[in-house]
C-alpha atoms as a PDB file:
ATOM      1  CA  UNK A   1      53.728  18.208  76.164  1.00  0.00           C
ATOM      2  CA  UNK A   2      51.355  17.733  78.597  1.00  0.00           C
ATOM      3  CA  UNK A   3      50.670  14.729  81.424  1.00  0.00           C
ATOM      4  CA  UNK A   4      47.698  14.808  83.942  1.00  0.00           C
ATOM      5  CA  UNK A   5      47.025  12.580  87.136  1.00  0.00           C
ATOM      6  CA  UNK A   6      43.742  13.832  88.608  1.00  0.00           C
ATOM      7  CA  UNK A   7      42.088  10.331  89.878  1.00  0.00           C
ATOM      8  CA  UNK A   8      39.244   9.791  92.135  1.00  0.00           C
ATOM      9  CA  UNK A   9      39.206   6.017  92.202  1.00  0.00           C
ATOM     10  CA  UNK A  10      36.402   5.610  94.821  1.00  0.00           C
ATOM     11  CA  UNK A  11      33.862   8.415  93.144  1.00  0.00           C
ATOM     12  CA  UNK A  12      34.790   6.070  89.972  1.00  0.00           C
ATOM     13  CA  UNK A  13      31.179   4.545  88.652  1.00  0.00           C
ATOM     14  CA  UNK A  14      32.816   1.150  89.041  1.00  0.00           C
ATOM     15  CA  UNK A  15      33.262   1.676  92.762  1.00  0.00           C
ATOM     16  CA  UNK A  16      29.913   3.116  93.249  1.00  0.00           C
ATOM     17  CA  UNK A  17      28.576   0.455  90.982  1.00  0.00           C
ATOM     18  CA  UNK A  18      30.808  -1.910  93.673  1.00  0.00           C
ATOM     19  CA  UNK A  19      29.643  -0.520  96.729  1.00  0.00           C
ATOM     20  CA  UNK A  20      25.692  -0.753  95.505  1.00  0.00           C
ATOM     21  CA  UNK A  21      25.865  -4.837  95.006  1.00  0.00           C
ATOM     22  CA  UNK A  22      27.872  -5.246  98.609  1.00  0.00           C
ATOM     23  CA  UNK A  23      24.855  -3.132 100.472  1.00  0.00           C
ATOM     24  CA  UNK A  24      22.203  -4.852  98.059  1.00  0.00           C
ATOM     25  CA  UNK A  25      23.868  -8.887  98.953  1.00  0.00           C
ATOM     26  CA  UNK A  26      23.961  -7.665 102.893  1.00  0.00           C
ATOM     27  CA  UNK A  27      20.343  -6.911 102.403  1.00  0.00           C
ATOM     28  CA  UNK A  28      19.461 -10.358 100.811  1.00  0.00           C
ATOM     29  CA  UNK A  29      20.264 -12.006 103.912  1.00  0.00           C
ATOM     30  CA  UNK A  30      17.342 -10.524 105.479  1.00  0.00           C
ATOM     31  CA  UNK A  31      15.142 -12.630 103.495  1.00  0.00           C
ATOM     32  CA  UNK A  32      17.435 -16.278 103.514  1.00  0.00           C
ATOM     33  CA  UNK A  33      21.304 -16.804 102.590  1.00  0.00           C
ATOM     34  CA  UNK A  34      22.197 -16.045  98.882  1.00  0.00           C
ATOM     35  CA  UNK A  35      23.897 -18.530  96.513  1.00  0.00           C
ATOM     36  CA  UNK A  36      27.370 -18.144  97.339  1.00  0.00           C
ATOM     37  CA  UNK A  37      28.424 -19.122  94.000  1.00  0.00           C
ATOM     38  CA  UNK A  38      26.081 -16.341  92.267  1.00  0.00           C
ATOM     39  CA  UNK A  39      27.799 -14.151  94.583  1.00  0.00           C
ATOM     40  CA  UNK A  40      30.908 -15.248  93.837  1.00  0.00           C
ATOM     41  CA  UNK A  41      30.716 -14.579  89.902  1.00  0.00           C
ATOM     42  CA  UNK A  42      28.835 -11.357  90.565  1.00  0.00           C
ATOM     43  CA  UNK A  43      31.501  -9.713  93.059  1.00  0.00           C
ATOM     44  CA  UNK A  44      34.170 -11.034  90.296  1.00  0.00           C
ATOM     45  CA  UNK A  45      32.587  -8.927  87.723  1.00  0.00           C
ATOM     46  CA  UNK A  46      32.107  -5.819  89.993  1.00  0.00           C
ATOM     47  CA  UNK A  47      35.956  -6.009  90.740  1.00  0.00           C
ATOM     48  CA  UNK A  48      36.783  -6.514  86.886  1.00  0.00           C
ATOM     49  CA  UNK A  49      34.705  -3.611  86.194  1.00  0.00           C
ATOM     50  CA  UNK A  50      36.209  -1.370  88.888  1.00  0.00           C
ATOM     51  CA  UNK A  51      39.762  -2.569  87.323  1.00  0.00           C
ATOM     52  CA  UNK A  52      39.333  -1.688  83.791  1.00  0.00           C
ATOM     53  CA  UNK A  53      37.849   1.614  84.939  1.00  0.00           C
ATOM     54  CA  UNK A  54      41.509   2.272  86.893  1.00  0.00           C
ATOM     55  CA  UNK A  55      43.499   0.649  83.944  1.00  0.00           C
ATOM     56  CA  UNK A  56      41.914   2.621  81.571  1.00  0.00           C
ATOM     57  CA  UNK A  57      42.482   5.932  83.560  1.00  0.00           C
ATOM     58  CA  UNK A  58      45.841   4.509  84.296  1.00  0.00           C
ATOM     59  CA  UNK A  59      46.621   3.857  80.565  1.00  0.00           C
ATOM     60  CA  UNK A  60      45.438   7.653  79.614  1.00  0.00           C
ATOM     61  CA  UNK A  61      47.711   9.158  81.278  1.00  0.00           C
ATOM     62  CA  UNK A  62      50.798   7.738  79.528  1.00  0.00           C
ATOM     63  CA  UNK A  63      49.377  10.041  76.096  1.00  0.00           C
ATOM     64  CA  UNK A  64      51.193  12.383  74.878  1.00  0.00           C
ATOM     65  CA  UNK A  65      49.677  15.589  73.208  1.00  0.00           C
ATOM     66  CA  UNK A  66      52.708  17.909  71.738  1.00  0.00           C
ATOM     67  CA  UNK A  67      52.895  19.979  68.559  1.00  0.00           C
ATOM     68  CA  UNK A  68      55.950  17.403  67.689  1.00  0.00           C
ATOM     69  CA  UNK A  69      58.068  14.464  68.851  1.00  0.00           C
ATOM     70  CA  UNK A  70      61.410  12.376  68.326  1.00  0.00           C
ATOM     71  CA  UNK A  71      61.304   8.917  68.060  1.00  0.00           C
ATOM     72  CA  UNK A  72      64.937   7.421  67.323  1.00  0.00           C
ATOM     73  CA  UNK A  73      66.004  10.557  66.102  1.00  0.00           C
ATOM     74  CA  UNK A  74      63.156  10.740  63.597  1.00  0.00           C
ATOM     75  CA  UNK A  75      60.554  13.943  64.208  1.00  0.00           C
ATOM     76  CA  UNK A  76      56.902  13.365  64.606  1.00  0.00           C
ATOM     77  CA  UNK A  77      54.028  15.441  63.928  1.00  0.00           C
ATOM     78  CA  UNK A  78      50.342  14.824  65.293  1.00  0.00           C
ATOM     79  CA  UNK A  79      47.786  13.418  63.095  1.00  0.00           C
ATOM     80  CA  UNK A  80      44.497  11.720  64.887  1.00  0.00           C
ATOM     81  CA  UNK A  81      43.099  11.566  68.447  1.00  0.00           C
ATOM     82  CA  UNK A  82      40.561   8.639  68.598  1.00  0.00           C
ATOM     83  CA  UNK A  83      39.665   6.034  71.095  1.00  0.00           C
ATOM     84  CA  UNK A  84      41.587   2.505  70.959  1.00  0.00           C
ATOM     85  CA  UNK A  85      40.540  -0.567  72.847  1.00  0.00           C
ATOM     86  CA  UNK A  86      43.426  -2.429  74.426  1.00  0.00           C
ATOM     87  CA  UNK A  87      43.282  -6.186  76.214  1.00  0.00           C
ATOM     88  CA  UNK A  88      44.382  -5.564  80.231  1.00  0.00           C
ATOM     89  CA  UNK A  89      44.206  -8.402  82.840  1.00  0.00           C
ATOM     90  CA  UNK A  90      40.827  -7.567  83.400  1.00  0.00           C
ATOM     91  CA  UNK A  91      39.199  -7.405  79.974  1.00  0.00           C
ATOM     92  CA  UNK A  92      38.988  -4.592  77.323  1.00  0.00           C
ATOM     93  CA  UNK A  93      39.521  -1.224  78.206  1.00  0.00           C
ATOM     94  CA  UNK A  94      39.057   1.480  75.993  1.00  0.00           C
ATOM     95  CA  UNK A  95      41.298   4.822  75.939  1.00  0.00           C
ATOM     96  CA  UNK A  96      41.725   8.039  74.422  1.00  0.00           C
ATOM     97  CA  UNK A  97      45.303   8.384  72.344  1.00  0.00           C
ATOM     98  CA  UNK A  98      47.491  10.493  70.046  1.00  0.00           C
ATOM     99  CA  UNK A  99      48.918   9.384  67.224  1.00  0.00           C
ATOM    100  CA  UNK A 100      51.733  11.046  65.092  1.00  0.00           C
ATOM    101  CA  UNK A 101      53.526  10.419  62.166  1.00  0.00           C
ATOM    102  CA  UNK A 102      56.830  11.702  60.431  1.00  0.00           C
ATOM    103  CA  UNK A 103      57.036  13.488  56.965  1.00  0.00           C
ATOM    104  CA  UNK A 104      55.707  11.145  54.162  1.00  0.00           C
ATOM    105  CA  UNK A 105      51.902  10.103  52.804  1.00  0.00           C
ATOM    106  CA  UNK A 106      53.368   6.665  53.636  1.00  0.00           C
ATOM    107  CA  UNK A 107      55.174   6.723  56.673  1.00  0.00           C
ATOM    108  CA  UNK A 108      54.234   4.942  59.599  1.00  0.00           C
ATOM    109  CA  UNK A 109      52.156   6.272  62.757  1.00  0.00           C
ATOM    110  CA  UNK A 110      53.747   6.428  66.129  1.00  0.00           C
ATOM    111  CA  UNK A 111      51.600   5.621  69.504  1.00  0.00           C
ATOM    112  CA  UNK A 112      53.285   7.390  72.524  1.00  0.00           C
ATOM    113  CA  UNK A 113      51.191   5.484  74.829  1.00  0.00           C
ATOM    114  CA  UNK A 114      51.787   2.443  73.081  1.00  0.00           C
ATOM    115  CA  UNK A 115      55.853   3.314  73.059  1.00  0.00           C
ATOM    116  CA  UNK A 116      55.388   4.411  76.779  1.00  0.00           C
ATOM    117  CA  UNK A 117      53.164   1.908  78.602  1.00  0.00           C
ATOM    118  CA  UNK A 118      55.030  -1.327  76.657  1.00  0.00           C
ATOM    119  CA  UNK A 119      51.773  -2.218  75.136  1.00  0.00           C
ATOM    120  CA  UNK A 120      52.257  -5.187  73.032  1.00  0.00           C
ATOM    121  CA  UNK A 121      51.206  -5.705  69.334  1.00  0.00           C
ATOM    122  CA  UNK A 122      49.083  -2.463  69.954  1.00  0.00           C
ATOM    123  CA  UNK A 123      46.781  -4.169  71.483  1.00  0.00           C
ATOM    124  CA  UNK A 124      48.182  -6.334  75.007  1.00  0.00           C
ATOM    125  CA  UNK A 125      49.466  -4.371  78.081  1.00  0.00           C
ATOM    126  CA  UNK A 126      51.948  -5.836  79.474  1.00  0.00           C
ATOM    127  CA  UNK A 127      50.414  -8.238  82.339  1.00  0.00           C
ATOM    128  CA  UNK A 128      47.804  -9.073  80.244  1.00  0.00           C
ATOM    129  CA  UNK A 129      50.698 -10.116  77.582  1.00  0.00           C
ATOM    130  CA  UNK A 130      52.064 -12.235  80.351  1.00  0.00           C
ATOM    131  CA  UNK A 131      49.389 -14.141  81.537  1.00  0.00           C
ATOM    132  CA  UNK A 132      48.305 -14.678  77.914  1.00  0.00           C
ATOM    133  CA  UNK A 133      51.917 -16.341  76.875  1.00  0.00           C
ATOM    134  CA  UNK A 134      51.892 -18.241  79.994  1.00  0.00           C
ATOM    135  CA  UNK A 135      48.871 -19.941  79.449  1.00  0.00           C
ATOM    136  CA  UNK A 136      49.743 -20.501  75.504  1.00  0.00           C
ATOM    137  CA  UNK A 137      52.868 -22.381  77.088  1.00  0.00           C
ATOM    138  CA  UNK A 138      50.903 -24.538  78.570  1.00  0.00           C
ATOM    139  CA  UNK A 139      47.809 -25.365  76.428  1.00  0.00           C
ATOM    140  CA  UNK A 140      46.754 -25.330  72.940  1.00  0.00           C
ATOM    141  CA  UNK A 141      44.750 -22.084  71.952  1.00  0.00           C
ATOM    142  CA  UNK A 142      41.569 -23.556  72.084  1.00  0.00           C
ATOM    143  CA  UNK A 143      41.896 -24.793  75.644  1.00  0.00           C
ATOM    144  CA  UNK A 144      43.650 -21.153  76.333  1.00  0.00           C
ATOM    145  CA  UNK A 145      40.584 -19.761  75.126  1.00  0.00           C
ATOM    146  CA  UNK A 146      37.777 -21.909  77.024  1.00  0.00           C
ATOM    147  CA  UNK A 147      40.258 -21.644  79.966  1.00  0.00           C
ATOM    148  CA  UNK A 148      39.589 -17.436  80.151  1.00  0.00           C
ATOM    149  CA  UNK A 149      36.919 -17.999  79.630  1.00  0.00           C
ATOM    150  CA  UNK A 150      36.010 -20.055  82.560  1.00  0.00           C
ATOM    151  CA  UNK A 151      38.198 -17.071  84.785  1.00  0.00           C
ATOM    152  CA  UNK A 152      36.426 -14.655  83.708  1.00  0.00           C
ATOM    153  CA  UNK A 153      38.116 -11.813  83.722  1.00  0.00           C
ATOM    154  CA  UNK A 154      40.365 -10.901  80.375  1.00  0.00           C
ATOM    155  CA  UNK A 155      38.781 -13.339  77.215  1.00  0.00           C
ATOM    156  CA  UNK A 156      41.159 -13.519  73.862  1.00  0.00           C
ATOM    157  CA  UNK A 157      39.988 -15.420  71.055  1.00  0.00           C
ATOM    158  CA  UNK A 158      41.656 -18.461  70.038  1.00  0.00           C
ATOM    159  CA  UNK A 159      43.525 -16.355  67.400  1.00  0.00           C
ATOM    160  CA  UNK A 160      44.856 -13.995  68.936  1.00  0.00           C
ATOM    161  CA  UNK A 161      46.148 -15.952  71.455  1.00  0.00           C
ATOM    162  CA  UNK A 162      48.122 -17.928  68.770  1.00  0.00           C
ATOM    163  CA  UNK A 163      49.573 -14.618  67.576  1.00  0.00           C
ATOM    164  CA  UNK A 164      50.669 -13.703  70.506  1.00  0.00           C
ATOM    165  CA  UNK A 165      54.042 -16.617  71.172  1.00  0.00           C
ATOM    166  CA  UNK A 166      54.396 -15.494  67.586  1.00  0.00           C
ATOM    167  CA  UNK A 167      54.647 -11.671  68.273  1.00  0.00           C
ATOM    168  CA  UNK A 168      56.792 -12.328  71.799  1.00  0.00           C
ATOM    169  CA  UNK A 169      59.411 -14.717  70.101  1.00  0.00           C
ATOM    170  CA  UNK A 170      60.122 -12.272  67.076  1.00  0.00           C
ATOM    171  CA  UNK A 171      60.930  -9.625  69.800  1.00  0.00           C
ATOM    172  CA  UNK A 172      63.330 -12.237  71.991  1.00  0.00           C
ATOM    173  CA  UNK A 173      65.557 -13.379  68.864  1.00  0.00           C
ATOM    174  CA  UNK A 174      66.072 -10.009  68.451  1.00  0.00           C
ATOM    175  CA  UNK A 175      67.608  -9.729  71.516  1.00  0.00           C
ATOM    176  CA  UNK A 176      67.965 -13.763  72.291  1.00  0.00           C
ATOM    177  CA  UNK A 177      72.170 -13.882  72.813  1.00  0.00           C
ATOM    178  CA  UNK A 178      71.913 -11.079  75.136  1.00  0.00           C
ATOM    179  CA  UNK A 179      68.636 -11.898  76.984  1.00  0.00           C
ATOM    180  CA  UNK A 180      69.933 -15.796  77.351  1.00  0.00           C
ATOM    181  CA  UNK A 181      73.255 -14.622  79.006  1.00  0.00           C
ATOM    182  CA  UNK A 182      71.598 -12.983  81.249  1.00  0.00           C
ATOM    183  CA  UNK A 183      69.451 -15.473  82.386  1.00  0.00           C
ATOM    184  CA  UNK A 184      72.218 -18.076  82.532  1.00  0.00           C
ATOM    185  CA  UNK A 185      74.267 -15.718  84.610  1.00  0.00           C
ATOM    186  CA  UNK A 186      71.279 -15.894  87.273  1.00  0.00           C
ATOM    187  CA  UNK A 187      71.736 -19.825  87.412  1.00  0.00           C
ATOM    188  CA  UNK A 188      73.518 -21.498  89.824  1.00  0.00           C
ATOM    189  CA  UNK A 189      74.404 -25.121  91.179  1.00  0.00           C
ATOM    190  CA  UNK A 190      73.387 -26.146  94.532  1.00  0.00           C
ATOM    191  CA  UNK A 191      76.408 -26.926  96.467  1.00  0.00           C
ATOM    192  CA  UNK A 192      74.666 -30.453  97.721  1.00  0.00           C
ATOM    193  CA  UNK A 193      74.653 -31.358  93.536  1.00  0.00           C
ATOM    194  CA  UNK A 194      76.271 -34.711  92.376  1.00  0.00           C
ATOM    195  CA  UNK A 195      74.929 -35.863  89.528  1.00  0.00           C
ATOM    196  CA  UNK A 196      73.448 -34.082  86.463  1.00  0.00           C
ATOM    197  CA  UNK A 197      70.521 -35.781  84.273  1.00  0.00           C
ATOM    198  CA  UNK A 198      69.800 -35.032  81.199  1.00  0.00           C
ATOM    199  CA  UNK A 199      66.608 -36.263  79.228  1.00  0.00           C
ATOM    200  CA  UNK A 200      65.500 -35.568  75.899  1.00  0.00           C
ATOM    201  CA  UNK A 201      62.480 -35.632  73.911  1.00  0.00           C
ATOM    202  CA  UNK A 202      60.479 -34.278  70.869  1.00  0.00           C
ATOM    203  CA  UNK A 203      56.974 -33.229  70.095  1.00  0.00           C
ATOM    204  CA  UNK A 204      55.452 -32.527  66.636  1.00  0.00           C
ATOM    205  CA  UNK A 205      55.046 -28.519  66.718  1.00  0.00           C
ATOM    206  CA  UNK A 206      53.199 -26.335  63.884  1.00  0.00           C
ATOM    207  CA  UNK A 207      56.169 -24.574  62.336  1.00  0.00           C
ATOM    208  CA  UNK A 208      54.550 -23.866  58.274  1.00  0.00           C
ATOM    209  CA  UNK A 209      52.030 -22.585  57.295  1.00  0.00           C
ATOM    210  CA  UNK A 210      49.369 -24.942  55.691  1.00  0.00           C
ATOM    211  CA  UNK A 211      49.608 -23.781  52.335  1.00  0.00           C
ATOM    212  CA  UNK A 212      53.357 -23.509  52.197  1.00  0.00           C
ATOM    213  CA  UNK A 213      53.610 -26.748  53.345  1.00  0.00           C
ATOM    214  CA  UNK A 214      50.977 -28.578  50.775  1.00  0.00           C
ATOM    215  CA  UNK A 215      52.849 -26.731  47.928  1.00  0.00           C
ATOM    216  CA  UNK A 216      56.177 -28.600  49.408  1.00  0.00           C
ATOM    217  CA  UNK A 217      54.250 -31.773  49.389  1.00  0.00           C
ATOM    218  CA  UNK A 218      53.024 -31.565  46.317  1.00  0.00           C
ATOM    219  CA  UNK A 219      56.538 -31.246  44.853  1.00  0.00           C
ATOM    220  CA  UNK A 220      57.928 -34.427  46.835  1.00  0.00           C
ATOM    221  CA  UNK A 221      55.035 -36.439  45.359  1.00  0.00           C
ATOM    222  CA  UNK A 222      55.944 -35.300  42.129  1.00  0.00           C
ATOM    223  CA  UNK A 223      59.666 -35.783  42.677  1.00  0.00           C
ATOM    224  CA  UNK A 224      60.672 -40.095  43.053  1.00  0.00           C
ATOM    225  CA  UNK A 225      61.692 -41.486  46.207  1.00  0.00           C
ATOM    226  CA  UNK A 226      59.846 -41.893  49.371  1.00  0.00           C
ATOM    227  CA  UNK A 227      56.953 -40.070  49.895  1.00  0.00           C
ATOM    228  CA  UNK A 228      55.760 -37.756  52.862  1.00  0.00           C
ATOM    229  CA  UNK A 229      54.456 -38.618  55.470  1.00  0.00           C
ATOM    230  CA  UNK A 230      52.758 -36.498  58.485  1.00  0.00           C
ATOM    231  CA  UNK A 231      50.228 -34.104  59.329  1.00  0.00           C
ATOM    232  CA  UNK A 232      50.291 -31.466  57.411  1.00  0.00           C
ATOM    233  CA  UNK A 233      53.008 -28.131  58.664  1.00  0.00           C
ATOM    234  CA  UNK A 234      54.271 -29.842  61.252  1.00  0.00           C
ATOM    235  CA  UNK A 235      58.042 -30.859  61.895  1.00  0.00           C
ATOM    236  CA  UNK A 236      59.418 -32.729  65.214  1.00  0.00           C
ATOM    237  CA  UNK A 237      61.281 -30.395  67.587  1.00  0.00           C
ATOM    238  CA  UNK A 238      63.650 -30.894  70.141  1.00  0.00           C
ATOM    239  CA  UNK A 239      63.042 -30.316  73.928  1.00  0.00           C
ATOM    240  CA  UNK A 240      65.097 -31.356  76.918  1.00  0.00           C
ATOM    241  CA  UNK A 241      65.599 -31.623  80.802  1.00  0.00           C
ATOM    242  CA  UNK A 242      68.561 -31.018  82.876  1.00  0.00           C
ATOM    243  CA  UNK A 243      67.644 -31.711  86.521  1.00  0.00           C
ATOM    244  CA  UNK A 244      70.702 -32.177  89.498  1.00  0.00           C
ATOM    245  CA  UNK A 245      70.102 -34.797  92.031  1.00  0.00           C
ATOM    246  CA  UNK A 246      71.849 -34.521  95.719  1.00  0.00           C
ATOM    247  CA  UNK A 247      74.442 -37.913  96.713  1.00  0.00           C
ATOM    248  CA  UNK A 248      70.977 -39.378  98.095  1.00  0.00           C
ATOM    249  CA  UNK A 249      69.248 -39.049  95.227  1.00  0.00           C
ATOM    250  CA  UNK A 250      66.905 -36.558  96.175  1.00  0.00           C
ATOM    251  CA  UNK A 251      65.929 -33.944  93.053  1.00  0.00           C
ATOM    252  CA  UNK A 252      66.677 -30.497  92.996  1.00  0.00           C
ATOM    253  CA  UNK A 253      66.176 -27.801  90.498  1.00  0.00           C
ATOM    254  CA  UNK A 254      64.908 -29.191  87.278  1.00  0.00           C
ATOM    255  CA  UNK A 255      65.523 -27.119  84.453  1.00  0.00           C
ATOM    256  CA  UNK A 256      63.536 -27.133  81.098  1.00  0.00           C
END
């Protein structure tokens, strides 16, 4: 197996590319201020640059190349080396990686950089994953989307930003009793805590898909009784509040 780490970071052509804009904006003075805003976007983009360039290198380095290895018990052989573009924090980066696969014409492929860096759906790394599933608790996709776009630096589509809560959530219920003890074991109660609140709520959430959902429809019209009623693969779902107030009734800790 073999790992290299030979970086130059500041020979890189990002920081050279970097370094030329800063000496050509100090010489645009000489002839009247610049547009601070135009300089703004510009540096942004130079700095974006010079990170995918040392994400990319970064990302390399977690390849494997070995005549075999043992994933869960299970030996590998190598099969392809070919570029793969992955989404960082900064935009798309591109990298060289090994693939292998067990015994089988059907058998699955294994990615040790994938395994190795935590890249996520085989295509997020893992800050970019973050900020992604942040902003997708927050927003709709569509808003997510204009909204990186408008930062500038990493830009998902609208759809893959909807897979993502989708890929992340079938990862924590496999490991949801576990994970939630362990985040309820690092909550705690102010000692200055008197009363408890607890408020509760519901918001109409996209939980079928569309054509599952007309098929059910279509059956209930069929069937007597009341009829549907709704938009279309959405149900109501529960969400909450607990939030402590001190004896004055000044909040503390809300908790969602």
């Amino acid at each position: 197996m073999a790992l290299e780490y030979s970086a130059e970071p500041l020979q890189s052509p990002a920081s050279q590319r970097l370094e030329a804009f800063l000496r050509a904006r100090r010489q645009a003075w000489q002839q009247g201020g610049p547009e601070v805003e135009q300089f703004e976007r510009e540096l942004h983009e130079q700095i974006m640059r010079l990170e995918r360039e040392c994400v990319a290198e970064e990302l390399a380095h977690y390849d494997v190349t070995a005549a075999r290895i043992e994933v869960g018990g299970v030996g590998y052989q190598p099969v392809l080396q070919a570029p793969e573009t992955y989404l960082s924090a900064a935009g798309p980066v591109r990298v060289e990686r090994h693939l292998y696969r067990p015994a089988g014409r059907n058998a699955k492929s294994s990615c040790p950089l994938e395994l190795r860096a935590g890249i996520i759906n085989g295509y997020w790394t893992p800050r970019a994953a973050r900020h992604g599933a942040f902003v997708m608790a927050q927003l709709p996709a569509g808003p997510a989307e204009a909204l990186f776009q408008e930062l500038g630096a990493m830009q998902p589509s609208r759809s893959t930003l909807d897979r993502l809560p989708r890929t992340l959530a079938a990862h924590w219920e496999a490991q949801r009793a576990h994970w939630e003890a362990a985040v309820q074991r690092q909550e705690t109660v102010p000692a200055e805590a008197t009363t408890l609140a607890i408020s509760v709520n519901g918001v109409m959430a996209p939980l079928k898909p569309q054509a599952q959902e007309r098929a059910a429809r279509a059956a209930k019209r069929a069937a007597p009784g009341p009829q549907a009623s709704g938009p279309t693969g959405y149900r109501e779902v529960g969400c909450g509040t607990l939030t402590l107030y001190e004896a004055e009734g000044e909040r503390l800790p809300t908790l969602q």
